[in-house]
Protein backbone atom coordinates (compact mmCIF):
# COMPACT_ATOMS: atom_id res chain seq x y z
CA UNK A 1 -15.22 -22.94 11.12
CA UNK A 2 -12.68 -22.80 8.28
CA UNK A 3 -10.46 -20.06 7.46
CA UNK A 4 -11.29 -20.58 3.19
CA UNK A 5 -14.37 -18.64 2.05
CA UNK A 6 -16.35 -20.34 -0.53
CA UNK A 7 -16.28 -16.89 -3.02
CA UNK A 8 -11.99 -17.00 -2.17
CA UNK A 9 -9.95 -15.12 -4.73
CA UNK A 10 -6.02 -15.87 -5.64
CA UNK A 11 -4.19 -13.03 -5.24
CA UNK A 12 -0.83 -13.19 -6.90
CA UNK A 13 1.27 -10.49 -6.22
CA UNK A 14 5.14 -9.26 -6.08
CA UNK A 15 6.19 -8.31 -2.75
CA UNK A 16 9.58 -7.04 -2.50
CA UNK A 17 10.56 -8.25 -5.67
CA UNK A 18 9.42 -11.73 -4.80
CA UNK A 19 6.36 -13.49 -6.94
CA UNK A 20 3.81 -14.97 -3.98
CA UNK A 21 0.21 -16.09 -4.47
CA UNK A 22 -2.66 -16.25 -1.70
CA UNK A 23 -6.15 -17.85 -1.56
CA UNK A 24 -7.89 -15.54 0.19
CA UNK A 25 -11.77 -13.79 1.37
CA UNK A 26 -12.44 -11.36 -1.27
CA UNK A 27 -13.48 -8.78 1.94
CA UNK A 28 -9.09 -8.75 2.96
CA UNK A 29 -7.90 -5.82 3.59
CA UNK A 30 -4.86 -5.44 2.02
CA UNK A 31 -3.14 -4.35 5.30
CA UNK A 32 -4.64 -8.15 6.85
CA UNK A 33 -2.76 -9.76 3.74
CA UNK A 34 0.27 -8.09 4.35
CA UNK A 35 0.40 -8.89 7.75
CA UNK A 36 -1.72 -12.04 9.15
CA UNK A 37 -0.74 -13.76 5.42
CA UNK A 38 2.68 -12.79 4.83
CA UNK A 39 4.03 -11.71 7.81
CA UNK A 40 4.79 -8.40 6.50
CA UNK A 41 5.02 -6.04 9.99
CA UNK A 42 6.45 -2.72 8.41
CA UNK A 43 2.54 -1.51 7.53
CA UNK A 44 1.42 -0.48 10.94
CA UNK A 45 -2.55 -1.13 11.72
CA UNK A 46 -3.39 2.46 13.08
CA UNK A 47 -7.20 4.05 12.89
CA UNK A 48 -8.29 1.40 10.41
CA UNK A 49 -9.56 4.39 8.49
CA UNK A 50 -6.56 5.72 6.68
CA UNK A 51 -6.72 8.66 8.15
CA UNK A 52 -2.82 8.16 10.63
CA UNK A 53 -0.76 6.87 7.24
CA UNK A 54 0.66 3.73 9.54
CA UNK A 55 -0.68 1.54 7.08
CA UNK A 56 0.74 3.15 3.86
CA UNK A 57 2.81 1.18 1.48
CA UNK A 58 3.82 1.84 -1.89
CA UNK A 59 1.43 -0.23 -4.64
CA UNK A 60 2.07 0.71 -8.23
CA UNK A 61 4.52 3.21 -7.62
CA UNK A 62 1.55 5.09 -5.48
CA UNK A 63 1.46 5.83 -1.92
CA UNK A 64 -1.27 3.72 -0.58
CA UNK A 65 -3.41 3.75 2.64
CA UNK A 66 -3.29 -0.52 2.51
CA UNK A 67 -6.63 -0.25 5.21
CA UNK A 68 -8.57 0.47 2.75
CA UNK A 69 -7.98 -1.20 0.21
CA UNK A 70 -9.94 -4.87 0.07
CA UNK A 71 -9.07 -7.65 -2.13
CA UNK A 72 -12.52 -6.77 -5.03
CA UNK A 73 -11.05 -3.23 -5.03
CA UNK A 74 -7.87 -4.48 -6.88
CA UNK A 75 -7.62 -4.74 -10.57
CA UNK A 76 -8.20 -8.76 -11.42
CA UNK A 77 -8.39 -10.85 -14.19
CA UNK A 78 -11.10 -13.49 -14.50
CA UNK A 79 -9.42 -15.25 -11.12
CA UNK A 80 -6.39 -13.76 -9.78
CA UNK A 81 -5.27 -9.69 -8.28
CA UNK A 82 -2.25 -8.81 -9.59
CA UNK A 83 0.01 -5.83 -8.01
CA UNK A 84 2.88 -4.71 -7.55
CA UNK A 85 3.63 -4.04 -3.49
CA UNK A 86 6.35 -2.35 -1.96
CA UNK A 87 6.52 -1.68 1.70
CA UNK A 88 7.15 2.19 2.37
CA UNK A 89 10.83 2.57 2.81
CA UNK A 90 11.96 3.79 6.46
CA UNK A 91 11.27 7.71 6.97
CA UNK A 92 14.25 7.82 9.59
CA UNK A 93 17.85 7.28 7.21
CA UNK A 94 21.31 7.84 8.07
CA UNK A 95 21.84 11.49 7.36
CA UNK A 96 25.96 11.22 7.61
CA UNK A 97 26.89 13.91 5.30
CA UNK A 98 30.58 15.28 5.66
């Protein structure tokens, strides 16, 4: 069985500053892109119903539970999703004030 869905959507998106586009089932999570697509590991796959934050990321300046969102809930034009993505930043930082 192949991995290509016949109703497949191109979702072009910038990742960490970097431009990358996808062919992908319009169903995707966007936590599944992320991670099975582009290897992304920092957005953790927790309850599956954003309920733990593991899976949060920053999309549009917005925290965003990236379980729940699927590829058809993303704004598109006629063929392609286009967003902005940032993985959430660590929570844990150096705190070395003097």
């Amino acid at each position: 069985m192949s991995s290509t869905h016949e109703n497949a959507v191109t979702v072009q998106l910038t990742v960490d500053g970097k431009d990358t586009a996808q062919k992908v089932a319009p169903d995707l999570t966007l936590l599944q892109l992320l991670r099975d697509h582009l290897g992304l590991m920092g957005a953790k796959d927790g309850c599956g119903q954003g309920l733990c934050g593991a899976c949060t990321i920053i999309m549009d300046g917005k925290a965003t539970r990236a379980c729940l969102v699927r590829m058809t809930d993303l704004p598109m034009t006629p063929d392609h999703i286009l967003i902005a993505i940032r993985e959430k930043e660590s929570a844990v930082r150096d705190s070395s004030e003097g």
